[in-house]
PDB file of N, CA and C in Angstrom:
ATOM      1  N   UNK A   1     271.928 261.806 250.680  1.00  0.00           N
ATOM      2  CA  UNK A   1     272.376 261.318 249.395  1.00  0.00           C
ATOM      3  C   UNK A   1     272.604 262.505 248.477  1.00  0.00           C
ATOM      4  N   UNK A   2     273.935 262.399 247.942  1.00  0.00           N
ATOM      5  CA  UNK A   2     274.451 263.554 246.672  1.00  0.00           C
ATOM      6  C   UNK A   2     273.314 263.316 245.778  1.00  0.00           C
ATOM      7  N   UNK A   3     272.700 264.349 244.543  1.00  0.00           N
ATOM      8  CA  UNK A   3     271.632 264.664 243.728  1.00  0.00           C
ATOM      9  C   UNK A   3     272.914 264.534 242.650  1.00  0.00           C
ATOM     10  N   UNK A   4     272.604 263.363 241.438  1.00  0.00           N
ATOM     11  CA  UNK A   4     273.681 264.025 240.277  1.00  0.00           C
ATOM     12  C   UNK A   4     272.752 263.581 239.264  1.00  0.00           C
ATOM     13  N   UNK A   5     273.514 263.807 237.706  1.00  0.00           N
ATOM     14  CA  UNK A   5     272.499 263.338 236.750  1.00  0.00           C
ATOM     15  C   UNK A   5     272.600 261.579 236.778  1.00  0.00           C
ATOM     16  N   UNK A   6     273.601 260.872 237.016  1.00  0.00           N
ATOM     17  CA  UNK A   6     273.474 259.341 237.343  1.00  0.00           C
ATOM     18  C   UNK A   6     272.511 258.897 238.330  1.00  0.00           C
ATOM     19  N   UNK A   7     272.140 259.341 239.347  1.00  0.00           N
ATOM     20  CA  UNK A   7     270.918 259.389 239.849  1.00  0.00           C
ATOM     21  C   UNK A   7     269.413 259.472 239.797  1.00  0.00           C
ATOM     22  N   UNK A   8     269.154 260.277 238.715  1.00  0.00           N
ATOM     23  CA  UNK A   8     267.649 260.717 238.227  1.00  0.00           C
ATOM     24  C   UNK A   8     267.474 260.498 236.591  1.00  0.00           C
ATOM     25  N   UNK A   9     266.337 259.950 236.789  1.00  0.00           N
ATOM     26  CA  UNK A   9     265.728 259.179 235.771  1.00  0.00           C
ATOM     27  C   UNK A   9     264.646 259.968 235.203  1.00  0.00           C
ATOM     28  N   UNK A  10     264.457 260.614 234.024  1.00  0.00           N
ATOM     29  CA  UNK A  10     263.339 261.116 233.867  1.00  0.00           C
ATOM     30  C   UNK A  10     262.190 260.641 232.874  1.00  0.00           C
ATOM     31  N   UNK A  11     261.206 260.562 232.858  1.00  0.00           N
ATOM     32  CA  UNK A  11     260.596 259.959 232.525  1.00  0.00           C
ATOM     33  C   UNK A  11     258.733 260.159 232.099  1.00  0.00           C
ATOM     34  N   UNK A  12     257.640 259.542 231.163  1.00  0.00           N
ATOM     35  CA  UNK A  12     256.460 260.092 231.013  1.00  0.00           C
ATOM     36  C   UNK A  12     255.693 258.930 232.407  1.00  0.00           C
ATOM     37  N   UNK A  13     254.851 259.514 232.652  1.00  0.00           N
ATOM     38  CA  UNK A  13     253.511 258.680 233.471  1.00  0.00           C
ATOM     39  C   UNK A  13     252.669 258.021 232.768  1.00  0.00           C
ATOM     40  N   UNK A  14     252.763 257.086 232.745  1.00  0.00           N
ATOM     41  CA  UNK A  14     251.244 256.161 231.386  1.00  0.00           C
ATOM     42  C   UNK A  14     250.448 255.456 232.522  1.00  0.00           C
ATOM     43  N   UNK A  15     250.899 255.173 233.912  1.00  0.00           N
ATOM     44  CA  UNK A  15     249.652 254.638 234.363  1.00  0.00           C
ATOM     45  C   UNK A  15     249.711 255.364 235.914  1.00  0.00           C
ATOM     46  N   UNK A  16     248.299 255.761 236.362  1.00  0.00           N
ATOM     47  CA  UNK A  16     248.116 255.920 237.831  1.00  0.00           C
ATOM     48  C   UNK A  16     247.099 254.819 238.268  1.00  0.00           C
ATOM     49  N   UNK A  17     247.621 254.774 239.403  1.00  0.00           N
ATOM     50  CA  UNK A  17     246.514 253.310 240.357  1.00  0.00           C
ATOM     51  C   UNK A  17     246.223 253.755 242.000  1.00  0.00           C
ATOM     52  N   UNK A  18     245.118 254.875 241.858  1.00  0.00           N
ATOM     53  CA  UNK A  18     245.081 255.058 243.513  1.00  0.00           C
ATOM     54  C   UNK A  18     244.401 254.001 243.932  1.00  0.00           C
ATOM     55  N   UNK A  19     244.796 253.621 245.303  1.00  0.00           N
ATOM     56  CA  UNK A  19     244.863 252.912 246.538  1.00  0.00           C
ATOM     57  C   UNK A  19     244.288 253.622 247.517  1.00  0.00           C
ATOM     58  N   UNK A  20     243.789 252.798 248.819  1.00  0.00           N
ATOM     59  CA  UNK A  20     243.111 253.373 249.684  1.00  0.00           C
ATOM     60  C   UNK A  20     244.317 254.378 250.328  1.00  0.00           C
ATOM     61  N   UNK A  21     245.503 254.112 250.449  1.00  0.00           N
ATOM     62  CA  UNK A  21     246.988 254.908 251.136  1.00  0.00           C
ATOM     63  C   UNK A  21     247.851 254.882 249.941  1.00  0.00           C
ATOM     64  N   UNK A  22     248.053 254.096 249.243  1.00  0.00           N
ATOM     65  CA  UNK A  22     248.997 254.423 248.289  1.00  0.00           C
ATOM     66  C   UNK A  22     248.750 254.542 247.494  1.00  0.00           C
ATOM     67  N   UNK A  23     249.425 254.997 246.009  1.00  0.00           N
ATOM     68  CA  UNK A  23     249.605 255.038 244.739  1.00  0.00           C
ATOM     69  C   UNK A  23     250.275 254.624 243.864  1.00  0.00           C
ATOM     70  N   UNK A  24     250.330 253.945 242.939  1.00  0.00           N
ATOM     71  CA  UNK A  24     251.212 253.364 241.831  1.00  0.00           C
ATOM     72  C   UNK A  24     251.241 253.983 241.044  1.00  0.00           C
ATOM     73  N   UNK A  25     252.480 254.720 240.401  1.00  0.00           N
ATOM     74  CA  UNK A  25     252.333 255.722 239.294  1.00  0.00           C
ATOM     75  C   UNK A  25     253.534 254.778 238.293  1.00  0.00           C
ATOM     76  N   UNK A  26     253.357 254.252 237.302  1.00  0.00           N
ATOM     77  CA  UNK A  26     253.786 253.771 236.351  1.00  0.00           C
ATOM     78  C   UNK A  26     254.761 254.896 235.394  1.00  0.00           C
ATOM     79  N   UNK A  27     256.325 255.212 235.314  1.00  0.00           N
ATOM     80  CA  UNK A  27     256.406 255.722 234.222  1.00  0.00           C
ATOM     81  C   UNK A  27     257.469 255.148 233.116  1.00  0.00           C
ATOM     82  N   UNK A  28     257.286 255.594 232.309  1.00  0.00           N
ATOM     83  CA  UNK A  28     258.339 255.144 230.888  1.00  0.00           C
ATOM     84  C   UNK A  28     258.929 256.001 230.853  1.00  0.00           C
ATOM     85  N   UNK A  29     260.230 255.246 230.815  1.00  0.00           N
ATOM     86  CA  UNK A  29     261.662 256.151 231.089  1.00  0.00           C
ATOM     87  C   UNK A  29     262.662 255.698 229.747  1.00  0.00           C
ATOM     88  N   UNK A  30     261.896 255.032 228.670  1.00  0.00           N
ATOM     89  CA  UNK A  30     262.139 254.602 227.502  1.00  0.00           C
ATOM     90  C   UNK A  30     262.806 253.498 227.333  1.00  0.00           C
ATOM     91  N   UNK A  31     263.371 252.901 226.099  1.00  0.00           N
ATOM     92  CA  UNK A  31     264.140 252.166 225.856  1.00  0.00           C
ATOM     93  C   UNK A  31     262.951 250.777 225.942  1.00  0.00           C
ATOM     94  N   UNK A  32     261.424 250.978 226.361  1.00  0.00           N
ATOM     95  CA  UNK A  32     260.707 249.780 226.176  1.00  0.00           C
ATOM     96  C   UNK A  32     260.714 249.314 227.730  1.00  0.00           C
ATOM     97  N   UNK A  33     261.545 250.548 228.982  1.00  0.00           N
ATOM     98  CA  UNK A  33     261.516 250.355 230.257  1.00  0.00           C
ATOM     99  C   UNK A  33     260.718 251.235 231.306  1.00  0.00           C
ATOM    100  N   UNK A  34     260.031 250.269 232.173  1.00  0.00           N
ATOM    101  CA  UNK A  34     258.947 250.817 232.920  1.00  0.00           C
ATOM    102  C   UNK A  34     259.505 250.936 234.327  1.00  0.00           C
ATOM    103  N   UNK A  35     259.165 251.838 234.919  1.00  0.00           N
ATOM    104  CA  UNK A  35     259.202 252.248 236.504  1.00  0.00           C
ATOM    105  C   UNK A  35     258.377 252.352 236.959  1.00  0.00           C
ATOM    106  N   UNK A  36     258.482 252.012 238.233  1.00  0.00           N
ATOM    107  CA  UNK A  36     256.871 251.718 238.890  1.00  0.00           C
ATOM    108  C   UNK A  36     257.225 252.251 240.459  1.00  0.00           C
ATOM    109  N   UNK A  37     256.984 253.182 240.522  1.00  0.00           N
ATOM    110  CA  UNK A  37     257.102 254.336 241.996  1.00  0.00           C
ATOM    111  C   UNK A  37     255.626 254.463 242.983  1.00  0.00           C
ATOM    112  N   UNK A  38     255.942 253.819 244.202  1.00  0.00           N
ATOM    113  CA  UNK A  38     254.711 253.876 245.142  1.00  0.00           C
ATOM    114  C   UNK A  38     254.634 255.003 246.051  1.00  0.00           C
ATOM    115  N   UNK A  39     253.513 255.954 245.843  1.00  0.00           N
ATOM    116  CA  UNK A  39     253.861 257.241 246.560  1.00  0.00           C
ATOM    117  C   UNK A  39     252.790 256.804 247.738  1.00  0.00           C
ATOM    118  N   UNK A  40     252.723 258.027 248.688  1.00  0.00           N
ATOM    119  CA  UNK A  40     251.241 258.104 249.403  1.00  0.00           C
ATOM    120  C   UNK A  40     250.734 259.273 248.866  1.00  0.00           C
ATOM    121  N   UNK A  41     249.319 258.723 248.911  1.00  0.00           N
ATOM    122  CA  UNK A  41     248.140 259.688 248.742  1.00  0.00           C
ATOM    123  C   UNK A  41     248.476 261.192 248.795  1.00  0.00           C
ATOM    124  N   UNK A  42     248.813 261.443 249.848  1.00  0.00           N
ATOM    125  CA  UNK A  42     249.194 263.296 250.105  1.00  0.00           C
ATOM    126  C   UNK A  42     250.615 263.352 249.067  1.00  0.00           C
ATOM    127  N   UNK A  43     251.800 262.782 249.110  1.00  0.00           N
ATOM    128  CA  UNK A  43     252.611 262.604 247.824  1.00  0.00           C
ATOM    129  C   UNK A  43     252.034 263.255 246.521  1.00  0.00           C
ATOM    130  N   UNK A  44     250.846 262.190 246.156  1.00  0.00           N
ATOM    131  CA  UNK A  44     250.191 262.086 244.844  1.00  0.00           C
ATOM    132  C   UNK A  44     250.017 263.508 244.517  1.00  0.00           C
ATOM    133  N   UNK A  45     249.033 264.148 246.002  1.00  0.00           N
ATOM    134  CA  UNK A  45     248.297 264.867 245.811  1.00  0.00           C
ATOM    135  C   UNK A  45     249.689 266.280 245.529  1.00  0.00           C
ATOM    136  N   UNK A  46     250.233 266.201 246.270  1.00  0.00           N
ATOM    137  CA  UNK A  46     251.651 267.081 246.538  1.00  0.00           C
ATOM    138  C   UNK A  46     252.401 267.172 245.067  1.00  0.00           C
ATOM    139  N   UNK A  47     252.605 266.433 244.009  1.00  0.00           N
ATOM    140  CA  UNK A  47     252.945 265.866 243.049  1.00  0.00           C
ATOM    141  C   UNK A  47     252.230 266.450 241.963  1.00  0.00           C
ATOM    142  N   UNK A  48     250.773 266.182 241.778  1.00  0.00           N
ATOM    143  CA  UNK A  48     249.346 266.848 241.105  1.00  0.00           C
ATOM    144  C   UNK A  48     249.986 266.386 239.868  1.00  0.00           C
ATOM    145  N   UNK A  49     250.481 265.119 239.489  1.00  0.00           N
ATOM    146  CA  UNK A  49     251.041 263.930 238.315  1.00  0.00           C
ATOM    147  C   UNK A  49     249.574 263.533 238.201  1.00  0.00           C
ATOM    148  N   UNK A  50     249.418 263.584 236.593  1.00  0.00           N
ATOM    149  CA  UNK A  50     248.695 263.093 235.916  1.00  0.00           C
ATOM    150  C   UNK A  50     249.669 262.187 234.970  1.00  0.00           C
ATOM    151  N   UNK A  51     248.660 261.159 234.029  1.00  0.00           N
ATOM    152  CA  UNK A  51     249.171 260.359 232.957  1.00  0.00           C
ATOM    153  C   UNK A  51     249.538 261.560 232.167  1.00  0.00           C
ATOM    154  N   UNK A  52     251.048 261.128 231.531  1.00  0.00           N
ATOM    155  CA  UNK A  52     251.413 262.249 230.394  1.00  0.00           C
ATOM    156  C   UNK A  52     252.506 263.251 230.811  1.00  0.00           C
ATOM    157  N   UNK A  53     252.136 263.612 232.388  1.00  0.00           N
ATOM    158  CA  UNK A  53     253.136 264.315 232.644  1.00  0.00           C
ATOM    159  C   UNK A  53     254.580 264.020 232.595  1.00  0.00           C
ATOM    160  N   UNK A  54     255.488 264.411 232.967  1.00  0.00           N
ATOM    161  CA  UNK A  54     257.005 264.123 232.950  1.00  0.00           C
ATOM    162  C   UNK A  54     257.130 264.197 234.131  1.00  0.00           C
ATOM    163  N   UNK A  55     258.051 263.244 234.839  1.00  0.00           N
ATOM    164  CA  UNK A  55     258.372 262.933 236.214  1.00  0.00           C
ATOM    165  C   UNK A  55     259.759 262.493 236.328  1.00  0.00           C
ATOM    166  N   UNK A  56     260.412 262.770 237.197  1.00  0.00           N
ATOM    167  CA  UNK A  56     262.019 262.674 237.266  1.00  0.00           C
ATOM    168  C   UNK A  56     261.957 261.338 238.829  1.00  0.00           C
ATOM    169  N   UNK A  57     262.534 260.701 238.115  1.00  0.00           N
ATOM    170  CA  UNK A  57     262.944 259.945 239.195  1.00  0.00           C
ATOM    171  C   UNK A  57     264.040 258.967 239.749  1.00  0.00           C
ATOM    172  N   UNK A  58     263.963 259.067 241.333  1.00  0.00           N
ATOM    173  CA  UNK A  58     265.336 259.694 241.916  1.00  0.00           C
ATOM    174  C   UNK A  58     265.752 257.870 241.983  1.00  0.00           C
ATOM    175  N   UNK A  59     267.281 257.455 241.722  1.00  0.00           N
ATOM    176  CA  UNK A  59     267.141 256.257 241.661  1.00  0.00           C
ATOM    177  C   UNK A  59     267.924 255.879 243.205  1.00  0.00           C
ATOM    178  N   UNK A  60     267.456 255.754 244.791  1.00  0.00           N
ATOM    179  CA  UNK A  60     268.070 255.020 245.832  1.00  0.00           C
ATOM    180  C   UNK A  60     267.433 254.106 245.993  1.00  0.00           C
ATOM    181  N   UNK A  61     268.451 253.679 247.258  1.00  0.00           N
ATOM    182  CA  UNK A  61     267.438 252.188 248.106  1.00  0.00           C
ATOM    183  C   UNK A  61     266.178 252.299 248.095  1.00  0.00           C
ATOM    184  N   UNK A  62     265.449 253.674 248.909  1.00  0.00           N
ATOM    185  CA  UNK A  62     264.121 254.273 248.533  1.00  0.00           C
ATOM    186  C   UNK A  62     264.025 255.174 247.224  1.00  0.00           C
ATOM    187  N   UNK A  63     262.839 254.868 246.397  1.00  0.00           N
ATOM    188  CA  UNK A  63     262.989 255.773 245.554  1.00  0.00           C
ATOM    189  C   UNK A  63     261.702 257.070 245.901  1.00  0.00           C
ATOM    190  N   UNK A  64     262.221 258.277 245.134  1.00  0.00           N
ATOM    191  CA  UNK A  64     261.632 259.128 245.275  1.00  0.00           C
ATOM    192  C   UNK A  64     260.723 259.605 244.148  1.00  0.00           C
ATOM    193  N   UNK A  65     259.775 260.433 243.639  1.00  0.00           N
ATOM    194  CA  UNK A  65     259.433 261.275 242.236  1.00  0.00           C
ATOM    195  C   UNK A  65     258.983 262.753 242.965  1.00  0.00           C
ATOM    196  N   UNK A  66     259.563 263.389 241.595  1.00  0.00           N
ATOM    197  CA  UNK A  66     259.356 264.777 241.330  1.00  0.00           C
ATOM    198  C   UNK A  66     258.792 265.303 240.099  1.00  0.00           C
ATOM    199  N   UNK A  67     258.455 266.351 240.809  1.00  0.00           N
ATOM    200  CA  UNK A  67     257.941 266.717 239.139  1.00  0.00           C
ATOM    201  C   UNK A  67     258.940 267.636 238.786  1.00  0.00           C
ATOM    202  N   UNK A  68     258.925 267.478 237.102  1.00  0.00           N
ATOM    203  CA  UNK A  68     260.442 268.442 236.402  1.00  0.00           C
ATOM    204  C   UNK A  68     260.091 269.832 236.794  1.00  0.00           C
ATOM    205  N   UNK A  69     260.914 270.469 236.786  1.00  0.00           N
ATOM    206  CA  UNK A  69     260.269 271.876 236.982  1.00  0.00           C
ATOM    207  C   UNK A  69     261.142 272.474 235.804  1.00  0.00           C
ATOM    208  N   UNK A  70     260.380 273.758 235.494  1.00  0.00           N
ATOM    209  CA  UNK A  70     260.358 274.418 234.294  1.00  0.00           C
ATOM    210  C   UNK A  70     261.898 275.264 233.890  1.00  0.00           C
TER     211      UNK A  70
END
């Protein structure tokens, strides 16, 4: 899949929910709209997303998150 800016969503983290394998990372991408991205555990950990951070995320069939980089 081509990477463009119609694709990626960026956005804050207001909620994490670890799971025994997965994760729910909640973010607000504004407008009063929530995204809700299920990573795995090593993801999470790969990620090192806390609430607050900024997270870009990728909009396909599967979705992806990243963290913004500087």
């Amino acid at each position: 899949m081509r990477l463009r800016p119609g694709n990626i969503i960026k956005g804050n983290v207001v909620e994490i929910k670890k799971g025994m394998m997965m994760t729910k990372i909640k973010v607000d991408i504004g407008g009063n709209e929530i995204v809700t991205v299920m990573v795995t555990a090593a993801a999470l950990k790969e990620l090192d997303a806390k609430v607050g951070d900024e997270l870009e995320v990728l909009k396909a069939p599967g979705v992806m998150a990243a963290s913004s980089l500087p």
